[in-house]
Protein backbone atom coordinates (compact mmCIF):
# COMPACT_ATOMS: atom_id res chain seq x y z
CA UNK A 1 -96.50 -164.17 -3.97
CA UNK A 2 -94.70 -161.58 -5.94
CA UNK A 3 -91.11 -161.33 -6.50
CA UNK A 4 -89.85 -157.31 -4.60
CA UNK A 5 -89.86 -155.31 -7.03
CA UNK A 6 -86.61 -153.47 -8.45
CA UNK A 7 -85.73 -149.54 -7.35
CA UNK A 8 -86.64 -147.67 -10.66
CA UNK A 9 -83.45 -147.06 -12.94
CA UNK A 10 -82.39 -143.52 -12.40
CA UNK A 11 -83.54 -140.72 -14.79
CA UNK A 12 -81.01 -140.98 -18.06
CA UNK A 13 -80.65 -139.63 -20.92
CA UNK A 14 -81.49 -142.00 -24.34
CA UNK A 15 -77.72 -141.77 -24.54
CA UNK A 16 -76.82 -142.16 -21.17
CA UNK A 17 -78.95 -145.83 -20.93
CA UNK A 18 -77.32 -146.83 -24.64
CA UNK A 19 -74.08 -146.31 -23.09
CA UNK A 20 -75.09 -148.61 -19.82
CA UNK A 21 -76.81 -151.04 -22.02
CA UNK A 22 -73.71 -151.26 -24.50
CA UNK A 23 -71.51 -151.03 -21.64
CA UNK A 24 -73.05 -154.03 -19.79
CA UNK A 25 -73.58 -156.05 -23.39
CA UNK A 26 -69.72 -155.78 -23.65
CA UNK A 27 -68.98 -157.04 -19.39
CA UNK A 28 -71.19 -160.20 -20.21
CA UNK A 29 -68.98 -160.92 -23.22
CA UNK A 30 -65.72 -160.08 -21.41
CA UNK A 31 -66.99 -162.42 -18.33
CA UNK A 32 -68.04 -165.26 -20.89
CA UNK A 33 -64.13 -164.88 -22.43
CA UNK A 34 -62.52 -164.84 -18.60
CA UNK A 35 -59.96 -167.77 -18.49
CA UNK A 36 -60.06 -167.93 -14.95
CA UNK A 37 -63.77 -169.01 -14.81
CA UNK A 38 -64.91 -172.44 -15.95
CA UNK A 39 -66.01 -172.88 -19.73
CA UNK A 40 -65.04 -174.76 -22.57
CA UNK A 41 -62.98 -172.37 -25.58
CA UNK A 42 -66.18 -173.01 -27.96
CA UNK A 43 -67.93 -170.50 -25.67
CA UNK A 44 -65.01 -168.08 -25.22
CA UNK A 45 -64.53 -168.18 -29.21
CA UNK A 46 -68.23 -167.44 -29.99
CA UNK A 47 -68.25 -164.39 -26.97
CA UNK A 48 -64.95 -163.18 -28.83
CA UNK A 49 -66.57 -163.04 -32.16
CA UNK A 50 -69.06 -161.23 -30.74
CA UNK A 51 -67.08 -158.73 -28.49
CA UNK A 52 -65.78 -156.83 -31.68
CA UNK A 53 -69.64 -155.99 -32.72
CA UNK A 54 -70.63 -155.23 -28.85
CA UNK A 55 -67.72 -152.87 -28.43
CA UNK A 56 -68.66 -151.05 -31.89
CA UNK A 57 -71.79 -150.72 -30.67
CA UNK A 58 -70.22 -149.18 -27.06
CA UNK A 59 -67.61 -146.71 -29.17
CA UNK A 60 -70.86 -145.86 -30.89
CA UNK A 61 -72.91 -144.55 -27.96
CA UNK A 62 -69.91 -143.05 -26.50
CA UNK A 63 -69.41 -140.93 -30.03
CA UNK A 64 -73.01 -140.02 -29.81
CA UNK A 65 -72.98 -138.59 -26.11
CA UNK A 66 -70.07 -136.79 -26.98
CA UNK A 67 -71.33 -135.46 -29.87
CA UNK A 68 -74.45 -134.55 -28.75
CA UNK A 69 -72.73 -132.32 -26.11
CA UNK A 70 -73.04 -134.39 -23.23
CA UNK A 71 -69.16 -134.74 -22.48
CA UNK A 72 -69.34 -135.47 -18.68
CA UNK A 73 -69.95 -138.89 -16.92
CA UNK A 74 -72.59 -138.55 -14.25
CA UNK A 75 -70.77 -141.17 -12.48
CA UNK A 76 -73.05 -141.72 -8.95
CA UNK A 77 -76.16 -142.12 -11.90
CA UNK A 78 -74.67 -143.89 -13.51
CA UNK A 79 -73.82 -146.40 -11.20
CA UNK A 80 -77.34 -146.57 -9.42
CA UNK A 81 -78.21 -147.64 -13.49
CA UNK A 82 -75.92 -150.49 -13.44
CA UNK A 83 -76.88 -151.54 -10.22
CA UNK A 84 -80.03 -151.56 -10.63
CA UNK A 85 -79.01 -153.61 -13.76
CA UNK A 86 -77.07 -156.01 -11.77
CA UNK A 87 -74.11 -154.44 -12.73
CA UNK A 88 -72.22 -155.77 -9.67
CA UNK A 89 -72.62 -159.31 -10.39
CA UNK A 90 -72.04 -158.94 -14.53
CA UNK A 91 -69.00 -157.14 -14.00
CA UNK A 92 -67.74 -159.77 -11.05
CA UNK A 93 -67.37 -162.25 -14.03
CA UNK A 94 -64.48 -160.08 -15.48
CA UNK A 95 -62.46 -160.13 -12.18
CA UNK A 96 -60.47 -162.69 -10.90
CA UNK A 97 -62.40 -165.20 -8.34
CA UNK A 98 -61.25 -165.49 -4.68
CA UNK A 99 -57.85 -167.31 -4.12
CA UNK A 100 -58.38 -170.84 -3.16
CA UNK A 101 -55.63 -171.81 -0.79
CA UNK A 102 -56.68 -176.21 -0.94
């Protein structure tokens, strides 16, 4: 039996899914580097090192939207993109968890 399959990523421009992809590259570094999630300071170093390429990379799809004219977030597309993406459980890494009162 097949797995359901995914709702198709909304129509973006090349731009527009750099951006997400950058933007989503740069949450699963950030959740990686979270002190309050378990993980040993190896793996927080290595995602750190990384994070300054990965946010290059972001500043550099942002510059090229911008310049390219497009200098308005279609936020509700946006957002289907990262969902779709499983935006919602990447960027849950970066938050705090849930208070544990034991």
């Amino acid at each position: 039996m097949l797995p359901p399959e995914l709702p198709p990523l909304p129509a973006l421009t090349r731009a527009e899914a750099e951006l997400i992809d950058r933007y989503l590259d740069v949450v699963d570094l950030l959740g990686r580097i979270n002190p309050a999630h378990h993980g040993d300071t190896y793996r927080g170093l290595r995602a750190a090192q990384a994070l300054v390429g990965k946010a290059t990379a972001l500043r550099d799809a942002l510059t090229l939207m911008h310049n390219r004219g497009e200098n308005e977030l279609h936020a509700p597309t946006l957002a289907r993109a990262l969902r779709v993406l499983d935006g919602e459980r990447r960027t849950a890494r970066v938050t705090l968890p849930p208070r544990s009162d034991s």
